[in-house]
Protein backbone atom coordinates (compact mmCIF):
# COMPACT_ATOMS: atom_id res chain seq x y z
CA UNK A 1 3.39 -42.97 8.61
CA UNK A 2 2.25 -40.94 5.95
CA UNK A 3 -0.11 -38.73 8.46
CA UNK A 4 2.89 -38.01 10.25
CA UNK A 5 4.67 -37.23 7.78
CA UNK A 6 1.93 -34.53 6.71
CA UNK A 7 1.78 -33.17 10.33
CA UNK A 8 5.35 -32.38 10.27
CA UNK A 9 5.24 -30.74 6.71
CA UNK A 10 2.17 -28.66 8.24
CA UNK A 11 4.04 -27.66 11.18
CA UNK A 12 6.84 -26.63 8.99
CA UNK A 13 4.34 -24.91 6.69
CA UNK A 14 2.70 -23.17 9.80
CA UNK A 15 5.98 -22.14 11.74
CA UNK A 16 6.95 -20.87 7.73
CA UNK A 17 4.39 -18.91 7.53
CA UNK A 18 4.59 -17.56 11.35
CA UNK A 19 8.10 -16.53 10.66
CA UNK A 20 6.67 -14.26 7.41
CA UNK A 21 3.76 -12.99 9.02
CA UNK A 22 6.34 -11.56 12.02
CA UNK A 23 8.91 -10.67 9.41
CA UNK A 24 6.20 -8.48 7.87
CA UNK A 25 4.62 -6.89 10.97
CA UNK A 26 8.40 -5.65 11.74
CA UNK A 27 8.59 -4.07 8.29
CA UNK A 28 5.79 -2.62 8.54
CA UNK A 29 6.21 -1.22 11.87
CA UNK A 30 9.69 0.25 10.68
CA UNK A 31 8.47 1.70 7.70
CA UNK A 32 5.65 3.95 9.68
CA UNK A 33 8.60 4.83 12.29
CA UNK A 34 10.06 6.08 9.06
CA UNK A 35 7.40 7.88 7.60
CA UNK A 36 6.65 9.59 10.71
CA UNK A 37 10.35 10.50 11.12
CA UNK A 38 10.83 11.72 7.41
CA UNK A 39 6.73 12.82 6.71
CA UNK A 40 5.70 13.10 3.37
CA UNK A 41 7.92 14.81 1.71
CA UNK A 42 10.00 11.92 0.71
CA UNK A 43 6.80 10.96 -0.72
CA UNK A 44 6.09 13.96 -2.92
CA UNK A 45 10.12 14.00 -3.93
CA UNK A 46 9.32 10.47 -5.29
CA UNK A 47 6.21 11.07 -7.12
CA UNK A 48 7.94 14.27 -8.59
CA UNK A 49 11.24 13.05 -9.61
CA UNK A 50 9.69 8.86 -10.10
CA UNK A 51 6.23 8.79 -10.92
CA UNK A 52 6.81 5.68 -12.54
CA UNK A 53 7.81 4.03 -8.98
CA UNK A 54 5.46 6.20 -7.46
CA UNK A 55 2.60 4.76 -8.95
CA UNK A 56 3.99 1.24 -8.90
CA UNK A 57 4.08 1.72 -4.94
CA UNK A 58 0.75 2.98 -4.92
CA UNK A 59 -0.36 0.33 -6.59
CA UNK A 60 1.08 -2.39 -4.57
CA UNK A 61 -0.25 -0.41 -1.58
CA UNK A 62 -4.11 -0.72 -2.42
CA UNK A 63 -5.55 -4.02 -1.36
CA UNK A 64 -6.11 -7.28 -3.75
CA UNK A 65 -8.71 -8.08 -5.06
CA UNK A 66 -10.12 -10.53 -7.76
CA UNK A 67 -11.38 -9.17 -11.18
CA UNK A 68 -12.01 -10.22 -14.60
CA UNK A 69 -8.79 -9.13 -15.54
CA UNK A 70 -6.02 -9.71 -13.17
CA UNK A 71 -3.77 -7.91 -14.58
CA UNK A 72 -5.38 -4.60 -14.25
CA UNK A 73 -7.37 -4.58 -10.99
CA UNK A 74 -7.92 -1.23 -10.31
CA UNK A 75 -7.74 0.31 -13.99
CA UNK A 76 -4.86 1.82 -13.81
CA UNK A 77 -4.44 1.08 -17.53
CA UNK A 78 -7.37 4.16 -18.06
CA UNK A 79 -4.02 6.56 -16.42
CA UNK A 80 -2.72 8.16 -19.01
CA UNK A 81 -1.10 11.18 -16.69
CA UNK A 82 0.09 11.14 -13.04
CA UNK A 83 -2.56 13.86 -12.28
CA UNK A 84 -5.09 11.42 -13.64
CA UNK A 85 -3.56 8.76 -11.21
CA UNK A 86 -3.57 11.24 -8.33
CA UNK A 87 -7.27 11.63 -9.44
CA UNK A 88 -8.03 8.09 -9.85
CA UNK A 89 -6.59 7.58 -5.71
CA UNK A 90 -8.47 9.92 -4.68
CA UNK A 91 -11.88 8.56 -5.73
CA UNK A 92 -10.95 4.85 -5.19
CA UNK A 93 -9.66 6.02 -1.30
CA UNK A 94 -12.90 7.96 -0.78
CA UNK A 95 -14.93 5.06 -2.27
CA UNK A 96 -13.06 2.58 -0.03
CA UNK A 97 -14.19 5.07 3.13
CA UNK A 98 -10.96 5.99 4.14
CA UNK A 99 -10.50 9.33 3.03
CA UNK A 100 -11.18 10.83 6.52
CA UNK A 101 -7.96 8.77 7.50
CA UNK A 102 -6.07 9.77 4.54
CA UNK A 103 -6.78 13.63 5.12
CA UNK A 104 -5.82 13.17 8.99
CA UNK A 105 -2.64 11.49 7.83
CA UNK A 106 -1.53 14.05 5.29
CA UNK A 107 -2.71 16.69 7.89
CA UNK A 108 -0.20 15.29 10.22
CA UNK A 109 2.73 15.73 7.78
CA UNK A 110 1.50 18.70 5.76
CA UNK A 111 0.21 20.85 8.39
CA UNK A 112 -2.51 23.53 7.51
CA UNK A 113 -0.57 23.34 3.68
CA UNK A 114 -3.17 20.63 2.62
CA UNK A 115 -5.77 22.06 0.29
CA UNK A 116 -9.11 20.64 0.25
CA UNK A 117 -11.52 21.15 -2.79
């Protein structure tokens, strides 16, 4: 009885866990409809008048990993400006190998305005 018991709670585990990962994929789906709708400039008005948020979303954004110090995976403790945050992207995205992605996205959104250099 108890193996059944612990099939069913894995089912409900599994189907739990299907219902999140769909739940996500939708989100994230909508949320590049609506940053290919609205381009970056709701992204620089953020960082401009929230750089607090801004940075939190960036943040949240980069992928997980495990450190020595959880609670500061990607150093962002070192940031003491948000040009040295802008900085610190910009070498952790080129170091991660997608900065050719990157530049084609904020192409796409900034036109010929995006300075390189």
């Amino acid at each position: 009885m108890g193996r059944k018991q612990n099939g069913k709670a894995d089912e409900a585990q599994s189907a739990t866990a299907n219902r999140r990962a769909w739940l996500n994929q939708r989100f994230i789906e909508a949320l590049t409809a609506d940053f290919e709708t609205h381009g970056i400039g709701v992204i620089e008005t953020l960082r401009e008048k929230s750089p607090r948020d801004y940075a939190k979303i960036c943040a949240d954004l980069l992928p997980k990993v495990q450190t020595g110090d959880a609670a500061d995976q990607f150093n962002f403790r070192s940031v003491d400006s948000l040009d040295q945050l802008v900085e610190k992207l910009a070498r952790d995205i080129s170091d991660w190998g997608m900065a050719d992605k990157f530049i084609a996205l904020l192409s796409k959104h900034n036109g010929d305005a995006l300075a390189v250099g």
